[in-house]
N, C-alpha and C. Protein backbone atom coordinates (compact mmCIF):
# COMPACT_ATOMS: atom_id res chain seq x y z
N UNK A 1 -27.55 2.13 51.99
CA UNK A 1 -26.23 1.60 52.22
C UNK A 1 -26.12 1.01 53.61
N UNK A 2 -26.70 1.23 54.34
CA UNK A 2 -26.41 1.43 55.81
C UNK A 2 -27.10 -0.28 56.31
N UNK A 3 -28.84 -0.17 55.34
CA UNK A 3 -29.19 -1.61 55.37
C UNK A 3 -28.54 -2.86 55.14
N UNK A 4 -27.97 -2.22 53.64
CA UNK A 4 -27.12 -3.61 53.02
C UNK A 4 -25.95 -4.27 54.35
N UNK A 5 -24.87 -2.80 54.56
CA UNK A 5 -23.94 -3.34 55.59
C UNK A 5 -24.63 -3.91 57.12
N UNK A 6 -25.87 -3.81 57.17
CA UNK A 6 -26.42 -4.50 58.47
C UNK A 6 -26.46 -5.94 58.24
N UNK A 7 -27.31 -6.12 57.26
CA UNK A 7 -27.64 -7.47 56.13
C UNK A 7 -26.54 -8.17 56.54
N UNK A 8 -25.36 -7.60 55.84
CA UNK A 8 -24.03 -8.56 55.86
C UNK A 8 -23.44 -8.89 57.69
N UNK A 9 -23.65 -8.05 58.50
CA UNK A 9 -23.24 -8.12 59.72
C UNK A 9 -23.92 -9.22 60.48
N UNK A 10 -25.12 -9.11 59.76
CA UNK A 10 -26.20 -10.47 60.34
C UNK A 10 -25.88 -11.54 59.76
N UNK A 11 -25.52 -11.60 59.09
CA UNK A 11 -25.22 -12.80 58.06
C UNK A 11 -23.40 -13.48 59.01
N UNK A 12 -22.44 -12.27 58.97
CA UNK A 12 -21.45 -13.01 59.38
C UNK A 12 -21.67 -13.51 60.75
N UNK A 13 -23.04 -12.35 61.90
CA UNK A 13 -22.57 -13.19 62.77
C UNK A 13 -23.52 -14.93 62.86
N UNK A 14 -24.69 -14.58 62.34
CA UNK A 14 -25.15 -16.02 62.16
C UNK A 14 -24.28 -16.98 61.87
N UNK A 15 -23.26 -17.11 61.00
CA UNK A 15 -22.24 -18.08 60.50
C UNK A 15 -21.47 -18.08 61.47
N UNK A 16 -20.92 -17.24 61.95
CA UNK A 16 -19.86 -17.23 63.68
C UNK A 16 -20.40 -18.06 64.70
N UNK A 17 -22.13 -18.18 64.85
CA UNK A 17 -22.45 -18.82 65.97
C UNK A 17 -22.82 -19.92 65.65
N UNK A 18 -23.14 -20.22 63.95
CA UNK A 18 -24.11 -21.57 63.60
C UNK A 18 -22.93 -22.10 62.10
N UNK A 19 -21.59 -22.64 62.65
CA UNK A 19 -21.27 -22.41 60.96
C UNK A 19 -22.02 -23.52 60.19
N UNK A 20 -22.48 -24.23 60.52
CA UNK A 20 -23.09 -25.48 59.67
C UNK A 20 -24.46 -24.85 58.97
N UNK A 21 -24.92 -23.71 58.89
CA UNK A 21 -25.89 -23.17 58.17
C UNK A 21 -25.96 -22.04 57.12
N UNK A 22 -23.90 -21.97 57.25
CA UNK A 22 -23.78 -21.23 56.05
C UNK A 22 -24.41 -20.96 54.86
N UNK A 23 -24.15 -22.03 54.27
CA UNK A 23 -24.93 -22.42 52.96
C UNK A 23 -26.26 -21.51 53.05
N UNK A 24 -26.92 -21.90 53.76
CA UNK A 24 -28.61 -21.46 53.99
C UNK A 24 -28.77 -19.80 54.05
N UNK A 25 -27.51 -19.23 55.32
CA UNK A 25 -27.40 -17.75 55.02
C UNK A 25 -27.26 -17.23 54.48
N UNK A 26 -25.93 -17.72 53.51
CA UNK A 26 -25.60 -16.86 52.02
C UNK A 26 -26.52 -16.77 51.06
N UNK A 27 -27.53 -18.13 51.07
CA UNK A 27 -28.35 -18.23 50.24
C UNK A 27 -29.69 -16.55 50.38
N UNK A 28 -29.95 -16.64 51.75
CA UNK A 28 -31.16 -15.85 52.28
C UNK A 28 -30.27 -14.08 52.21
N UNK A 29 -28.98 -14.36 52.44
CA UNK A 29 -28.01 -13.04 52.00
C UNK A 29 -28.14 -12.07 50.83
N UNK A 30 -27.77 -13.02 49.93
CA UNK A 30 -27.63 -12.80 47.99
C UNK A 30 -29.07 -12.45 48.05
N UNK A 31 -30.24 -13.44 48.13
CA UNK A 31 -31.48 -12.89 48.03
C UNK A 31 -32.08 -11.47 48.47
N UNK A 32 -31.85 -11.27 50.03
CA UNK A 32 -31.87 -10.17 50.58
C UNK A 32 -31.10 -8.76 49.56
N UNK A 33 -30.10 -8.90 49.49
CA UNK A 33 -29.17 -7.88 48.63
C UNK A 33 -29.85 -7.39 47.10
N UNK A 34 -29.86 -8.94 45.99
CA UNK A 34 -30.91 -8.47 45.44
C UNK A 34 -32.09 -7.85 45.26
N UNK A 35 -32.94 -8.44 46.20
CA UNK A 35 -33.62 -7.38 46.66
C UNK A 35 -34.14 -5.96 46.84
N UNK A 36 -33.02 -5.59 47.37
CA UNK A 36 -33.16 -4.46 48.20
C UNK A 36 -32.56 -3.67 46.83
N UNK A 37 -31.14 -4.07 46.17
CA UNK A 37 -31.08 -3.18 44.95
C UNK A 37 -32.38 -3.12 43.68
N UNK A 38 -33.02 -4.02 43.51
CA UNK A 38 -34.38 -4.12 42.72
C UNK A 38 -34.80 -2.98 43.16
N UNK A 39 -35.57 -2.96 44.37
CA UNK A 39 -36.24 -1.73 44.63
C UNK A 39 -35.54 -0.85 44.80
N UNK A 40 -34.43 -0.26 44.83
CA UNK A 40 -33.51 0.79 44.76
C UNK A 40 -33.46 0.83 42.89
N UNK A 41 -33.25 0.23 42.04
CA UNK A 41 -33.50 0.40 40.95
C UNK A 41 -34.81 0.88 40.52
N UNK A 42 -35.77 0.12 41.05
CA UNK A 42 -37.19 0.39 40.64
C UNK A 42 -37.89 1.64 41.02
N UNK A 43 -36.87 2.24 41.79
CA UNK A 43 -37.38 4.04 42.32
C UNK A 43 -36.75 5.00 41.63
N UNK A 44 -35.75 4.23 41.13
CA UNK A 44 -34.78 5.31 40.69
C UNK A 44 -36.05 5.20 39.29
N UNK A 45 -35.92 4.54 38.62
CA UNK A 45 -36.70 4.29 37.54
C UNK A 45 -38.23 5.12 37.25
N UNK A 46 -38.77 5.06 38.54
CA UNK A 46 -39.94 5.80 38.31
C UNK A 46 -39.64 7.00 38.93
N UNK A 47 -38.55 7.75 39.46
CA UNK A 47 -37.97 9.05 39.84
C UNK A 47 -37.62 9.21 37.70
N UNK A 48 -37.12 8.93 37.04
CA UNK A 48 -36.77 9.13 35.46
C UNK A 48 -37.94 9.40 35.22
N UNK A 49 -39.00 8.39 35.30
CA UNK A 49 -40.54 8.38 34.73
C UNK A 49 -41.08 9.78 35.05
N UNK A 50 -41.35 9.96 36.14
CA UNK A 50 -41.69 10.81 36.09
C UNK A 50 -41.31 12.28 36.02
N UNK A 51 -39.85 12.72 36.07
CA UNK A 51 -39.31 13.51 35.93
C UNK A 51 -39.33 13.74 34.53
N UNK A 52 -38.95 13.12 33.46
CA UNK A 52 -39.33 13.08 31.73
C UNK A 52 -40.75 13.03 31.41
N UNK A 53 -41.55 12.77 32.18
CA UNK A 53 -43.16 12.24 31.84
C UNK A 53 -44.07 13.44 31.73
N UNK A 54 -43.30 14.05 32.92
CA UNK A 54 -44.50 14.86 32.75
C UNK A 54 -43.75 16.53 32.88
């Protein structure tokens, strides 16, 4: 949690100092976020796996 709200803090202030590169941050933002929940999904996932598996 703590990453994501950094993510976003970097993101607003990049746009505060550069606004003409918005576009480009939100873009590298959304990506970042996805991201980071993928592999937060993908642990949880093999935390199931193996907890049922074996």
């Amino acid at each position: 949690m703590v990453d994501i709200a950094a993510k976003i803090l970097g993101i607003v202030l990049g746009i505060s100092r550069n606004p003409s590169l918005s576009q480009d941050l939100m873009r590298i933002a959304i990506l970042g976020f996805a991201l980071t929940e993928a592999i937060a999904l993908f642990a949880l996932m093999m935390a199931f796996l193996i907890l049922f598996a074996f």
